[in-house]
PDB file of N, CA and C in Angstrom:
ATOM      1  N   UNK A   1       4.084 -11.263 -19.940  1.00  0.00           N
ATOM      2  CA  UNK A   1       5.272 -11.263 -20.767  1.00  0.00           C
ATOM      3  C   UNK A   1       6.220 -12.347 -20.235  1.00  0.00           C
ATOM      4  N   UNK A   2       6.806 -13.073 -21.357  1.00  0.00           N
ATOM      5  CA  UNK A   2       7.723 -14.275 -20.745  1.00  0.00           C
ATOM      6  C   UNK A   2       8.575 -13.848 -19.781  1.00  0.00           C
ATOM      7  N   UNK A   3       9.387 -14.096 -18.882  1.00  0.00           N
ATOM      8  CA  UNK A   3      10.644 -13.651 -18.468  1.00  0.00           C
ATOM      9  C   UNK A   3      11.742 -13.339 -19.115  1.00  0.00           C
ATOM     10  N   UNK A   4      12.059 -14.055 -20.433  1.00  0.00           N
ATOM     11  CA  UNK A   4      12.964 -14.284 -21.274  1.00  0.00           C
ATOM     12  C   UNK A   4      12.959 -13.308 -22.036  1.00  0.00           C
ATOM     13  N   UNK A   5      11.816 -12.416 -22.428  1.00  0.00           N
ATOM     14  CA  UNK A   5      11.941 -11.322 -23.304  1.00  0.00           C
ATOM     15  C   UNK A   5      12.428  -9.993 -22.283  1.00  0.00           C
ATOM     16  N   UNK A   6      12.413  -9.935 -21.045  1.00  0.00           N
ATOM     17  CA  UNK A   6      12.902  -8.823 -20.013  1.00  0.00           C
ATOM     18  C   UNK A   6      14.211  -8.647 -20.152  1.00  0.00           C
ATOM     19  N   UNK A   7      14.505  -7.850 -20.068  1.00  0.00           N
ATOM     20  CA  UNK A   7      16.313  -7.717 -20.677  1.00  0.00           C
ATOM     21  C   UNK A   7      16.994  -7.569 -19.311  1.00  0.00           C
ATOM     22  N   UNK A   8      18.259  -8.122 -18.740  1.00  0.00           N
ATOM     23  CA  UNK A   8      18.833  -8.287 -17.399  1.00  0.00           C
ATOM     24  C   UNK A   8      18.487  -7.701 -16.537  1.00  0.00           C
ATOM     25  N   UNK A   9      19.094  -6.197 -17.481  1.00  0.00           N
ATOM     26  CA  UNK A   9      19.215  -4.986 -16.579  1.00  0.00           C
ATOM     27  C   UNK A   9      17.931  -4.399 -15.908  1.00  0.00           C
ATOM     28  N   UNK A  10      16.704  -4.603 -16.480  1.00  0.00           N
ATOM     29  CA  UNK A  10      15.513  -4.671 -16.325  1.00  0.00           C
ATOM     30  C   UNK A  10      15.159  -5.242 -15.296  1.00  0.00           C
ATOM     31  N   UNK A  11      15.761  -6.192 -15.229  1.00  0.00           N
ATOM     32  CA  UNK A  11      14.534  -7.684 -14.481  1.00  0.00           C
ATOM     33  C   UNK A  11      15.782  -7.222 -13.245  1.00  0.00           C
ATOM     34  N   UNK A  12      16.862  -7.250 -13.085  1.00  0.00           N
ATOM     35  CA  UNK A  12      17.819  -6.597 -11.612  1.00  0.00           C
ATOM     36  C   UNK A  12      17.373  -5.564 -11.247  1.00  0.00           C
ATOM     37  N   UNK A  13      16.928  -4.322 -11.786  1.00  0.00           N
ATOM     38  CA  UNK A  13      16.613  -3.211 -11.100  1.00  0.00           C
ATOM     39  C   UNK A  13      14.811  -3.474 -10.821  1.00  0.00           C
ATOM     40  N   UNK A  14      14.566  -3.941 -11.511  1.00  0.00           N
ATOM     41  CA  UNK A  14      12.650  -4.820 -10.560  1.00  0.00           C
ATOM     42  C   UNK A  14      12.607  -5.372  -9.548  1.00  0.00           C
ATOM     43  N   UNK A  15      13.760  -6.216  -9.215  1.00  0.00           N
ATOM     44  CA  UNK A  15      14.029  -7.235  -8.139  1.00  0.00           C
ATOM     45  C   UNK A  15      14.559  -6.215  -6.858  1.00  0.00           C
ATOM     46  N   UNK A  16      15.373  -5.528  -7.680  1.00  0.00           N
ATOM     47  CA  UNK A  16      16.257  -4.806  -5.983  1.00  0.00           C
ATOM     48  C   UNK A  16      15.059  -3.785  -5.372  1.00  0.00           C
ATOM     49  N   UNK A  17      14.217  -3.310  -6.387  1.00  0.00           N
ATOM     50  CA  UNK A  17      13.110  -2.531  -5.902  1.00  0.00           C
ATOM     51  C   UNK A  17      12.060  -3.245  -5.429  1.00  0.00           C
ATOM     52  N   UNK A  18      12.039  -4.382  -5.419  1.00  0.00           N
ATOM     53  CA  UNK A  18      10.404  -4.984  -5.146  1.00  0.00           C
ATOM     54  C   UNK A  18      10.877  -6.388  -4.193  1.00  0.00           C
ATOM     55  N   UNK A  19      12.372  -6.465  -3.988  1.00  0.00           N
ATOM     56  CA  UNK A  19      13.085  -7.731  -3.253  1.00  0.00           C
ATOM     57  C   UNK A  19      14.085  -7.031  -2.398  1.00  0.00           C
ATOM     58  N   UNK A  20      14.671  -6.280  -2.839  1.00  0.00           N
ATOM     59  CA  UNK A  20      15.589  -5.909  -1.966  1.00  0.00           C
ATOM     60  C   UNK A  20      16.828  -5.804  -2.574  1.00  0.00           C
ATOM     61  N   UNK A  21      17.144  -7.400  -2.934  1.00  0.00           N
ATOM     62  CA  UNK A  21      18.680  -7.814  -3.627  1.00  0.00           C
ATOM     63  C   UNK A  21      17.860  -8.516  -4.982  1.00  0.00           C
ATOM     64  N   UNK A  22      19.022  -8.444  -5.939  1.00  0.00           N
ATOM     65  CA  UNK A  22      18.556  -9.105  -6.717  1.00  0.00           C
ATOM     66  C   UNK A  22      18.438 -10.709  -6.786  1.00  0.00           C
ATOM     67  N   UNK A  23      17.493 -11.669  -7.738  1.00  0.00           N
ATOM     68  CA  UNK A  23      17.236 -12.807  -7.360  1.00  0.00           C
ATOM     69  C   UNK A  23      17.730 -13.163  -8.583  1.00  0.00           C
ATOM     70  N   UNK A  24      17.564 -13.578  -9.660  1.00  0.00           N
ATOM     71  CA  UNK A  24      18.125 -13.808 -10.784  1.00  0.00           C
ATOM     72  C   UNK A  24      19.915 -13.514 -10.878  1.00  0.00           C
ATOM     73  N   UNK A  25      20.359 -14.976 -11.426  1.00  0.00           N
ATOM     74  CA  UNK A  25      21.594 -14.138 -11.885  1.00  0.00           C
ATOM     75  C   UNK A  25      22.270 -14.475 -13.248  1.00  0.00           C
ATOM     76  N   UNK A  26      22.886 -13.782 -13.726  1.00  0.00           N
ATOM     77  CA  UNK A  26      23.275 -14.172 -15.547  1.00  0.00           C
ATOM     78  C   UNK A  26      25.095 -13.882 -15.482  1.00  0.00           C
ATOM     79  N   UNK A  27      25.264 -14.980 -15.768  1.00  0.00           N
ATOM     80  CA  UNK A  27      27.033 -15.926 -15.409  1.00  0.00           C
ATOM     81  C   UNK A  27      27.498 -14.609 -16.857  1.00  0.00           C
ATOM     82  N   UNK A  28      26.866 -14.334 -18.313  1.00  0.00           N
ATOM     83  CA  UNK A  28      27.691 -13.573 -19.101  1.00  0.00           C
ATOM     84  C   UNK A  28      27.819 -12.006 -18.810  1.00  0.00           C
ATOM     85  N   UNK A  29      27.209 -11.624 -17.300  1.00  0.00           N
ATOM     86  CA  UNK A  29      27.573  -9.946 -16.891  1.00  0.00           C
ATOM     87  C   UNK A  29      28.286 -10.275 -15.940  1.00  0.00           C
ATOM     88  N   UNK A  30      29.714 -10.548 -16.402  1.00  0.00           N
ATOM     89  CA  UNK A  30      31.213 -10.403 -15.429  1.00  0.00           C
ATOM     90  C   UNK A  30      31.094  -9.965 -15.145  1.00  0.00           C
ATOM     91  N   UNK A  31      31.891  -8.808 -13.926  1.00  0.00           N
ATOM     92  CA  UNK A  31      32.197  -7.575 -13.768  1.00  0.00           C
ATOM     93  C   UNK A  31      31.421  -6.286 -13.735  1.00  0.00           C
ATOM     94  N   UNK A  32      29.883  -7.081 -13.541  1.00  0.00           N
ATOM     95  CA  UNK A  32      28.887  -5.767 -13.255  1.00  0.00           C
ATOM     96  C   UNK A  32      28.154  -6.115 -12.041  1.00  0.00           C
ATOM     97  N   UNK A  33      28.169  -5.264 -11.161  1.00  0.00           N
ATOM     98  CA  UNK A  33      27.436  -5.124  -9.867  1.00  0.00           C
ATOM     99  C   UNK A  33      26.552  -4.352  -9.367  1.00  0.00           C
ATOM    100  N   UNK A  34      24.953  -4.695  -9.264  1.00  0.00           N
ATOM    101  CA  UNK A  34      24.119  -3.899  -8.467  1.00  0.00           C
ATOM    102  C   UNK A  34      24.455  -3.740  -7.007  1.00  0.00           C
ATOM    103  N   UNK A  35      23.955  -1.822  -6.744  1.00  0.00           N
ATOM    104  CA  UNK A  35      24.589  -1.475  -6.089  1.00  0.00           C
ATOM    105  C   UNK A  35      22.996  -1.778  -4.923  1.00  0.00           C
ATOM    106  N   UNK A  36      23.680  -1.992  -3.723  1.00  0.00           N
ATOM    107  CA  UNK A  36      21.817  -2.887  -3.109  1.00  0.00           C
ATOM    108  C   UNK A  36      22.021  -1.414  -1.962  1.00  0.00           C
ATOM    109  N   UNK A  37      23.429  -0.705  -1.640  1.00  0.00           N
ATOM    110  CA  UNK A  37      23.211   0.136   0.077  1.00  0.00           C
ATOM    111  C   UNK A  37      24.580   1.123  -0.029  1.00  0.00           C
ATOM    112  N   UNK A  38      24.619   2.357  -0.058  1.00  0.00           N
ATOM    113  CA  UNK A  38      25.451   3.539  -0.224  1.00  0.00           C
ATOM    114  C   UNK A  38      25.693   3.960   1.270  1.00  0.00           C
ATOM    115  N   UNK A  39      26.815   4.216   1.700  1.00  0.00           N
ATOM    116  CA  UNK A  39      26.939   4.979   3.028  1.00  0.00           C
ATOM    117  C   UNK A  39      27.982   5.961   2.928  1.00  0.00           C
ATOM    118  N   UNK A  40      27.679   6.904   2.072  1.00  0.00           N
ATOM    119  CA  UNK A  40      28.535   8.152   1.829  1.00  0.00           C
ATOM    120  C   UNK A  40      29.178   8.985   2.902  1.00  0.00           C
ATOM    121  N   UNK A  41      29.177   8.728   4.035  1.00  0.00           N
ATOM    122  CA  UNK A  41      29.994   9.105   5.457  1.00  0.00           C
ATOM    123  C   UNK A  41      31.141   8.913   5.215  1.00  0.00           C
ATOM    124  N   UNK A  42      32.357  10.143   5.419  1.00  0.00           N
ATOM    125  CA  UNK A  42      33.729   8.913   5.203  1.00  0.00           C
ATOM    126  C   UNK A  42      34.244   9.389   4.031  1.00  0.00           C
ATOM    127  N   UNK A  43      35.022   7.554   3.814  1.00  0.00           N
ATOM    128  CA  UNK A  43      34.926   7.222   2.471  1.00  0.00           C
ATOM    129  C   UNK A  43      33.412   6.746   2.191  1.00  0.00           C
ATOM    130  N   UNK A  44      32.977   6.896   1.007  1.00  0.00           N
ATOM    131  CA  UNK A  44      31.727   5.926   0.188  1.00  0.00           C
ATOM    132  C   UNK A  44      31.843   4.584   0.554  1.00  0.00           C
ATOM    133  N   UNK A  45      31.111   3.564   0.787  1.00  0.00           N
ATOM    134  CA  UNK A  45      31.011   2.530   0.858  1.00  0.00           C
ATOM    135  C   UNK A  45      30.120   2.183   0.447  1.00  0.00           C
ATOM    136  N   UNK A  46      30.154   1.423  -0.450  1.00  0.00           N
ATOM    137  CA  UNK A  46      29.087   0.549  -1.390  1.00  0.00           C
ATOM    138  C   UNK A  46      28.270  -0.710  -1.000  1.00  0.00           C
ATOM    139  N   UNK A  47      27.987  -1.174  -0.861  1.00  0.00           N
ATOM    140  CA  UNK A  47      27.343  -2.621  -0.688  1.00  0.00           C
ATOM    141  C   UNK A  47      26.895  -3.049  -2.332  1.00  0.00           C
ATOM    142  N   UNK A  48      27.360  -4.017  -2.622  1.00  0.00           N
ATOM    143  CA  UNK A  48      27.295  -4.738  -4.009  1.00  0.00           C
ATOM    144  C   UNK A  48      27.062  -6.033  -4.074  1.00  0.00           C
ATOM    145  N   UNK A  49      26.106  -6.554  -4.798  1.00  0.00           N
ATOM    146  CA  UNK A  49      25.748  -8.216  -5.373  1.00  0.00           C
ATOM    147  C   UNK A  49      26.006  -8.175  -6.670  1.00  0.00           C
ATOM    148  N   UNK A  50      27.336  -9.151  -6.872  1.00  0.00           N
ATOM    149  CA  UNK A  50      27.786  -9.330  -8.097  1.00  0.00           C
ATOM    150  C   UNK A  50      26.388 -10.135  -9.211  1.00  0.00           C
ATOM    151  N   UNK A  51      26.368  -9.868 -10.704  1.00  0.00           N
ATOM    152  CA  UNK A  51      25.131  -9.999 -11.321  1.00  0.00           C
ATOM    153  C   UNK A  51      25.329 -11.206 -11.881  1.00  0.00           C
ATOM    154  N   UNK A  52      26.901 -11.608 -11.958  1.00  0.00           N
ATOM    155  CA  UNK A  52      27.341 -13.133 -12.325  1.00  0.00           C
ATOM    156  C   UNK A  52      26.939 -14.304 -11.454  1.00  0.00           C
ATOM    157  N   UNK A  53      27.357 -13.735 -10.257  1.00  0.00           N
ATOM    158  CA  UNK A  53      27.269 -14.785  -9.380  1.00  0.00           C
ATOM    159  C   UNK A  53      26.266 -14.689  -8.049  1.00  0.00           C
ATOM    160  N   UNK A  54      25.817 -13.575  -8.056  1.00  0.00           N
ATOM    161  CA  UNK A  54      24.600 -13.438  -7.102  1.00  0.00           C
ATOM    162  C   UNK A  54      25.269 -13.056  -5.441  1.00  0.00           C
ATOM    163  N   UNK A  55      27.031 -13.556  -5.581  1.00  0.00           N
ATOM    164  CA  UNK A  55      27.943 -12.751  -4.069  1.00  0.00           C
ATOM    165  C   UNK A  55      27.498 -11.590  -3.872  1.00  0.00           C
ATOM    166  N   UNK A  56      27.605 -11.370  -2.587  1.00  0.00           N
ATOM    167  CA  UNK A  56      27.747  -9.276  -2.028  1.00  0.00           C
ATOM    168  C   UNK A  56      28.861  -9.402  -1.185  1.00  0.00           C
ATOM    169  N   UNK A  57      29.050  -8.231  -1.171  1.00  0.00           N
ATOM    170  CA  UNK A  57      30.400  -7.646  -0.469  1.00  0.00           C
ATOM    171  C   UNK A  57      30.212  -5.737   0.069  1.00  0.00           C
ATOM    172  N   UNK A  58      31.122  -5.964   0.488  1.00  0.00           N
ATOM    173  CA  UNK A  58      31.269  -4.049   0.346  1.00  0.00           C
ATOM    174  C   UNK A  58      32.839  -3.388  -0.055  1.00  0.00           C
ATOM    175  N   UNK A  59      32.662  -2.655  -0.588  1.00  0.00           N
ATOM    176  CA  UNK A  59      33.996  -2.073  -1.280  1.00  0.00           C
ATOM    177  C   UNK A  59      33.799  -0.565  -1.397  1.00  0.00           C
ATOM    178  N   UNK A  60      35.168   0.092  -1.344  1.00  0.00           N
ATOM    179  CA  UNK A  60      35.055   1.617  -0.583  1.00  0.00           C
ATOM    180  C   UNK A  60      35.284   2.412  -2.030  1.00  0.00           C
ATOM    181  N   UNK A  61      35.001   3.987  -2.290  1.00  0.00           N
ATOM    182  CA  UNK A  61      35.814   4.366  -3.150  1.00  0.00           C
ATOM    183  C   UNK A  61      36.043   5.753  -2.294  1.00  0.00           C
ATOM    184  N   UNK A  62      37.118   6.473  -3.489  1.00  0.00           N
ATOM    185  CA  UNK A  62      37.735   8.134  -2.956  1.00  0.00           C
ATOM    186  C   UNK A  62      36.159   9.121  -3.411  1.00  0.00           C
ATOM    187  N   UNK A  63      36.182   9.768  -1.847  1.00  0.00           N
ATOM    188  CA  UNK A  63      34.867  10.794  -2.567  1.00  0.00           C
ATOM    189  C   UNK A  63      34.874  11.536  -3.632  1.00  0.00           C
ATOM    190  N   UNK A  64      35.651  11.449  -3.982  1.00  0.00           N
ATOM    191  CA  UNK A  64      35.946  12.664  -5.366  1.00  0.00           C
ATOM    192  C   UNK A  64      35.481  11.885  -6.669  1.00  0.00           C
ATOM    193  N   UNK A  65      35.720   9.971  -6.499  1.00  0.00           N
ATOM    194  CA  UNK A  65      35.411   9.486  -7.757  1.00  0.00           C
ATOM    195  C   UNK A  65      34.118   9.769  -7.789  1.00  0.00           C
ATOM    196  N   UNK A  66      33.584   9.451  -6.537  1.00  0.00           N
ATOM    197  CA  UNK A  66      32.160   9.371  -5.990  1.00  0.00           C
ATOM    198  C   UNK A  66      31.188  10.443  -6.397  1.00  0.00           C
ATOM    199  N   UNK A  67      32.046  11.444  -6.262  1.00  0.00           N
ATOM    200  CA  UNK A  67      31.129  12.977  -6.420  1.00  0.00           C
ATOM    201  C   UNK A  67      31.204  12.887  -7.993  1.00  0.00           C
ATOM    202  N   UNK A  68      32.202  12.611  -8.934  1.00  0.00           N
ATOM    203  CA  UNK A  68      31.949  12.646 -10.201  1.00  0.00           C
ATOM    204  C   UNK A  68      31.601  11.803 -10.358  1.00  0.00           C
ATOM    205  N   UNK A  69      31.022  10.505 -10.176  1.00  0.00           N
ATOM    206  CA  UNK A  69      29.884   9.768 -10.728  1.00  0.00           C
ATOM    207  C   UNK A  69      29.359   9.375  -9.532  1.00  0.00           C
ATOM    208  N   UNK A  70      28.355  10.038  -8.701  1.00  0.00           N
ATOM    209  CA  UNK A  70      27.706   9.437  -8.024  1.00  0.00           C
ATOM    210  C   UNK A  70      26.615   7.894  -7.808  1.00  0.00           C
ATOM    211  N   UNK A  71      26.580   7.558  -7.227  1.00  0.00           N
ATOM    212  CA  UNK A  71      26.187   5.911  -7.056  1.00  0.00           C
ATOM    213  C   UNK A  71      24.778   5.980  -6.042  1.00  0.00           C
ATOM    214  N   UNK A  72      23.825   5.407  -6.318  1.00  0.00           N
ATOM    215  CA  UNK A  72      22.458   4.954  -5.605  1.00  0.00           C
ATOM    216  C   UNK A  72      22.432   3.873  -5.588  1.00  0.00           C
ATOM    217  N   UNK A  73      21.389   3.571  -4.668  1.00  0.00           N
ATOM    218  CA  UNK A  73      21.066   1.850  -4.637  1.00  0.00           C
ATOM    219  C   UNK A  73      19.936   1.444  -5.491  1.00  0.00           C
ATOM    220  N   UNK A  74      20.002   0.277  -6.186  1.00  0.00           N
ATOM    221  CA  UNK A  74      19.535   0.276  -7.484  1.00  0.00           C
ATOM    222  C   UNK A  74      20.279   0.273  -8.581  1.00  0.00           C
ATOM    223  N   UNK A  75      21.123   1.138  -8.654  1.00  0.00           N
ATOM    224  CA  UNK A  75      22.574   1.169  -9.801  1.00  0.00           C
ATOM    225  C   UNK A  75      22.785   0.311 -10.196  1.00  0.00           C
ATOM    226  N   UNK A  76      23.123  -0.064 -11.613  1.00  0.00           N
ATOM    227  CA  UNK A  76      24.454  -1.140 -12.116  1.00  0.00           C
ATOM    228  C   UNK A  76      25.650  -0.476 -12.325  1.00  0.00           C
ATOM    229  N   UNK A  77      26.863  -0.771 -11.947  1.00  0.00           N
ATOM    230  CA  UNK A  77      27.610  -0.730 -12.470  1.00  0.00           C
ATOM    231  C   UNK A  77      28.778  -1.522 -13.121  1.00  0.00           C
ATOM    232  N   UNK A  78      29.903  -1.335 -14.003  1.00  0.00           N
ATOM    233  CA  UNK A  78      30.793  -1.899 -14.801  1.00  0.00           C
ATOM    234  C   UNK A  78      31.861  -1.785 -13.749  1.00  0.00           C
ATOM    235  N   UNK A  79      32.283  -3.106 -13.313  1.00  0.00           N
ATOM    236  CA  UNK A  79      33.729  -2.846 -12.422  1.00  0.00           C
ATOM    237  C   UNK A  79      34.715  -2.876 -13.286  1.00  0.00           C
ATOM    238  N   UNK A  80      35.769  -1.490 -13.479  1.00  0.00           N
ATOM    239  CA  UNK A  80      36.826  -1.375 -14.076  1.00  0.00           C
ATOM    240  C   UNK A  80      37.819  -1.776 -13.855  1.00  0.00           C
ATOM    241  N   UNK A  81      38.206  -0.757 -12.664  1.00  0.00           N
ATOM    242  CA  UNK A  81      38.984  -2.030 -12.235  1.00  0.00           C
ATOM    243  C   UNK A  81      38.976  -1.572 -10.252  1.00  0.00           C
ATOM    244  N   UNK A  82      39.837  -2.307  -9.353  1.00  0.00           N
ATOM    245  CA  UNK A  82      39.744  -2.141  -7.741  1.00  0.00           C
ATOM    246  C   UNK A  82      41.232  -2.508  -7.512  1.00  0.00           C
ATOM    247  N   UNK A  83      41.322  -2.059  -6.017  1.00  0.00           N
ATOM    248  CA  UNK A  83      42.965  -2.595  -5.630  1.00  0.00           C
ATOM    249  C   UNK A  83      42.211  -2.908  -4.041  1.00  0.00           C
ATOM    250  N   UNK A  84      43.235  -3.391  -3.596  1.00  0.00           N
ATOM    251  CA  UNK A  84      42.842  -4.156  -1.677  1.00  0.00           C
ATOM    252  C   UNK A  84      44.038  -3.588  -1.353  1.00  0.00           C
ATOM    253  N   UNK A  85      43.371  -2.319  -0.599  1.00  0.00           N
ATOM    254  CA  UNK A  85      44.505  -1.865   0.605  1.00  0.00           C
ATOM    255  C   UNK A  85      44.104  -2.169   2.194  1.00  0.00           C
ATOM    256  N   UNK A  86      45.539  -2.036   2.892  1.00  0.00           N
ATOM    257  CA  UNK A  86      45.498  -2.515   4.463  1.00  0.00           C
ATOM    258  C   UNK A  86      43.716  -1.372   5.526  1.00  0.00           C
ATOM    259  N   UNK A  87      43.226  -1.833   5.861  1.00  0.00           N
ATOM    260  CA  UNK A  87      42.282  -1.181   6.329  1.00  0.00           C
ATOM    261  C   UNK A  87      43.479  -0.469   7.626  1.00  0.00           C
ATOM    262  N   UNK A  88      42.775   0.740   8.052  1.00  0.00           N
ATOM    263  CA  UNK A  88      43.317   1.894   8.965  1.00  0.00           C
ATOM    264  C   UNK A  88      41.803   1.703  10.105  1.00  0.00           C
ATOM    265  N   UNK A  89      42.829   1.713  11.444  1.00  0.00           N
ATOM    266  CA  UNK A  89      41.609   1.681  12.551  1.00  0.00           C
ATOM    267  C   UNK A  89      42.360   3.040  13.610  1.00  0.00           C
ATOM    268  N   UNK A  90      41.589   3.812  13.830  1.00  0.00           N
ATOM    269  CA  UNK A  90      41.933   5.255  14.197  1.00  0.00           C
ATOM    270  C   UNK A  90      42.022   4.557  16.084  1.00  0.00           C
ATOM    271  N   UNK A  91      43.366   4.800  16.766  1.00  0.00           N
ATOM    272  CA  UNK A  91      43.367   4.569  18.228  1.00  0.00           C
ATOM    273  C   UNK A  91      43.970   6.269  18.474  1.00  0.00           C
ATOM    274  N   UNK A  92      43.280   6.868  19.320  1.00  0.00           N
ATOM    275  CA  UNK A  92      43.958   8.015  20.199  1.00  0.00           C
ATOM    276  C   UNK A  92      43.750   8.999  19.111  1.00  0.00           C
ATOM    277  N   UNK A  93      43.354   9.166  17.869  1.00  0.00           N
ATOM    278  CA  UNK A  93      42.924  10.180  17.004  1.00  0.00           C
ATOM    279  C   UNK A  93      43.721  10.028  16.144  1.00  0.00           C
ATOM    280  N   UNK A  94      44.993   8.864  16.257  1.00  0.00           N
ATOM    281  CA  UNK A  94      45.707   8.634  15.298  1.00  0.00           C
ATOM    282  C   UNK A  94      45.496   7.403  14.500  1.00  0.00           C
ATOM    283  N   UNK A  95      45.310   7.606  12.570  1.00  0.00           N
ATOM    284  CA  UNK A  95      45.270   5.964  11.695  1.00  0.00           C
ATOM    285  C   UNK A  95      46.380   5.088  12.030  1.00  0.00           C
ATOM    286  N   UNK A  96      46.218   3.837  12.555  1.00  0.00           N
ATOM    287  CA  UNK A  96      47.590   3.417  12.540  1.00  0.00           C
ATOM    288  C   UNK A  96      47.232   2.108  11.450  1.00  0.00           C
ATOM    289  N   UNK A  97      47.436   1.560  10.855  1.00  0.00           N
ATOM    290  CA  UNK A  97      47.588   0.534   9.552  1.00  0.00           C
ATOM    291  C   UNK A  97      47.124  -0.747  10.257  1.00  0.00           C
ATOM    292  N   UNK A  98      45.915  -1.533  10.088  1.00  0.00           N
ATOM    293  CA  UNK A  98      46.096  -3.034  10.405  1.00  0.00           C
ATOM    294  C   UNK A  98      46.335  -3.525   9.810  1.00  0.00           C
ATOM    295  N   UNK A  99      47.254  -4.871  10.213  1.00  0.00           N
ATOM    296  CA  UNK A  99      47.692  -5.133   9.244  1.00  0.00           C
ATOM    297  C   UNK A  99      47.115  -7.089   9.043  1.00  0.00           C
ATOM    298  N   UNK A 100      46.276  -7.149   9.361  1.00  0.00           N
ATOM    299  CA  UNK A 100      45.312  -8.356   9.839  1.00  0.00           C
ATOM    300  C   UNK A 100      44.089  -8.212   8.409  1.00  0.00           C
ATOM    301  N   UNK A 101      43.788  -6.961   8.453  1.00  0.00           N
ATOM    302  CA  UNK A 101      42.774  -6.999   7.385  1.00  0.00           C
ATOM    303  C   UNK A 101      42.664  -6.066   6.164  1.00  0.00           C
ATOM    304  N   UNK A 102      41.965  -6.409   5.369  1.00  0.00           N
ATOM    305  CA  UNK A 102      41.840  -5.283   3.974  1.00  0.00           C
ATOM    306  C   UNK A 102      40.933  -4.449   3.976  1.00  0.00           C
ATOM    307  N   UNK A 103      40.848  -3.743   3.172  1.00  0.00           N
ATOM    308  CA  UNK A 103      39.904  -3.054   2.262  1.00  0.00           C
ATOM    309  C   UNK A 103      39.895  -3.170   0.820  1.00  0.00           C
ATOM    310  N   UNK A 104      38.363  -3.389  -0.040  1.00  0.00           N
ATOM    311  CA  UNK A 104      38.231  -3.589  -1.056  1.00  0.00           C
ATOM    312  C   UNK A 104      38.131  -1.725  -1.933  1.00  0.00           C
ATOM    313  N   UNK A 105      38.833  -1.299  -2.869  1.00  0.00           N
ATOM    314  CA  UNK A 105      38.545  -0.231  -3.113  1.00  0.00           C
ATOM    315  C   UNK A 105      38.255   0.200  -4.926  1.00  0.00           C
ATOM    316  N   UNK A 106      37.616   0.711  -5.199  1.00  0.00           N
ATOM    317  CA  UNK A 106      37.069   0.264  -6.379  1.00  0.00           C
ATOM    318  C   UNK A 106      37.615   2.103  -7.018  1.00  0.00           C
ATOM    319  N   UNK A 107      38.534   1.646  -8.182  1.00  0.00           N
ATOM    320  CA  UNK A 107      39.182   3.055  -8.566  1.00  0.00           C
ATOM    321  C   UNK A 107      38.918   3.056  -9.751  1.00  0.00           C
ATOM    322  N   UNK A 108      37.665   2.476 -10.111  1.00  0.00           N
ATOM    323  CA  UNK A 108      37.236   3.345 -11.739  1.00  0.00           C
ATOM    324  C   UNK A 108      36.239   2.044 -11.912  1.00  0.00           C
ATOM    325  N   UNK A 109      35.380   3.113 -12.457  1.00  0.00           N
ATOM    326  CA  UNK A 109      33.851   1.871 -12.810  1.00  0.00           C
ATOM    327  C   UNK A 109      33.335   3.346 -13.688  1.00  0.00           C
ATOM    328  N   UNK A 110      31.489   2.420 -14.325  1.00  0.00           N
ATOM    329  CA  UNK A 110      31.109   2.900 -15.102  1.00  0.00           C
ATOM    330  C   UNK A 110      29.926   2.630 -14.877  1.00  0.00           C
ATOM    331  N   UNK A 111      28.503   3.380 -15.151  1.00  0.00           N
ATOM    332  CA  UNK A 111      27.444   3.450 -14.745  1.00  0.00           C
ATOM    333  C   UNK A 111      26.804   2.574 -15.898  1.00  0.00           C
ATOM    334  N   UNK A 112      26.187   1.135 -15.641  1.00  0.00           N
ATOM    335  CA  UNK A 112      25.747   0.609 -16.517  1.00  0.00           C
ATOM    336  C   UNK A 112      23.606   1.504 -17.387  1.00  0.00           C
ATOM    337  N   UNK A 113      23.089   0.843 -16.204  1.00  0.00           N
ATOM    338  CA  UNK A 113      22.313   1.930 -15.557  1.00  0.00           C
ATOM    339  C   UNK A 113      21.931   2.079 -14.422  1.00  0.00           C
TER     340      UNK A 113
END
């Protein structure tokens, strides 16, 4: 079968299963990211390769979004939207705010498939 008749979403979830990350990338899926590594400890932390541009990153969400739509690796999802708050580094059992670095946090998305 050509490549061209495989439909995106298809040919990304073949790749992350049989590559790892995906290899292909298509510039008209803005804002959708396969999800490649989950570390639900915590907050959730995602590991994501954008499908536009083939970038990864990691970006956190609240467990509660998490538990109502849970996330695997393999996933697409629709980034809705995210905010960048100050990352917290725990000294003496207490969060105190750094203020040197971020966090990426992703507060509403949508399960492509």
């Amino acid at each position: 079968m050509p490549e061209e008749d495989i439909p995106p979403h298809d040919l990304i979830r073949f790749e992350i299963e049989h590559c790892g990350t995906p290899v292909s990338i298509f510039p008209e899926l803005k804002d959708e990211y396969a999800v490649l590594e989950v570390d639900d400890r915590y907050s959730p932390k995602v590991r994501l390769c954008s499908l536009a541009t083939g970038r990864t990153g990691v970006m956190k969400l609240k467990k509660a979004l998490y538990r109502y739509q849970p996330l695997e690796a393999g996933a697409i999802l629709k980034l809705l939207s995210w905010e960048r708050r100050p990352s917290y580094q725990y000294i003496e059992g207490k969060a105190r705010v750094r203020h040197d670095t971020f966090d990426l946090w992703i507060t509403d998305y949508e399960l492509v498939v």
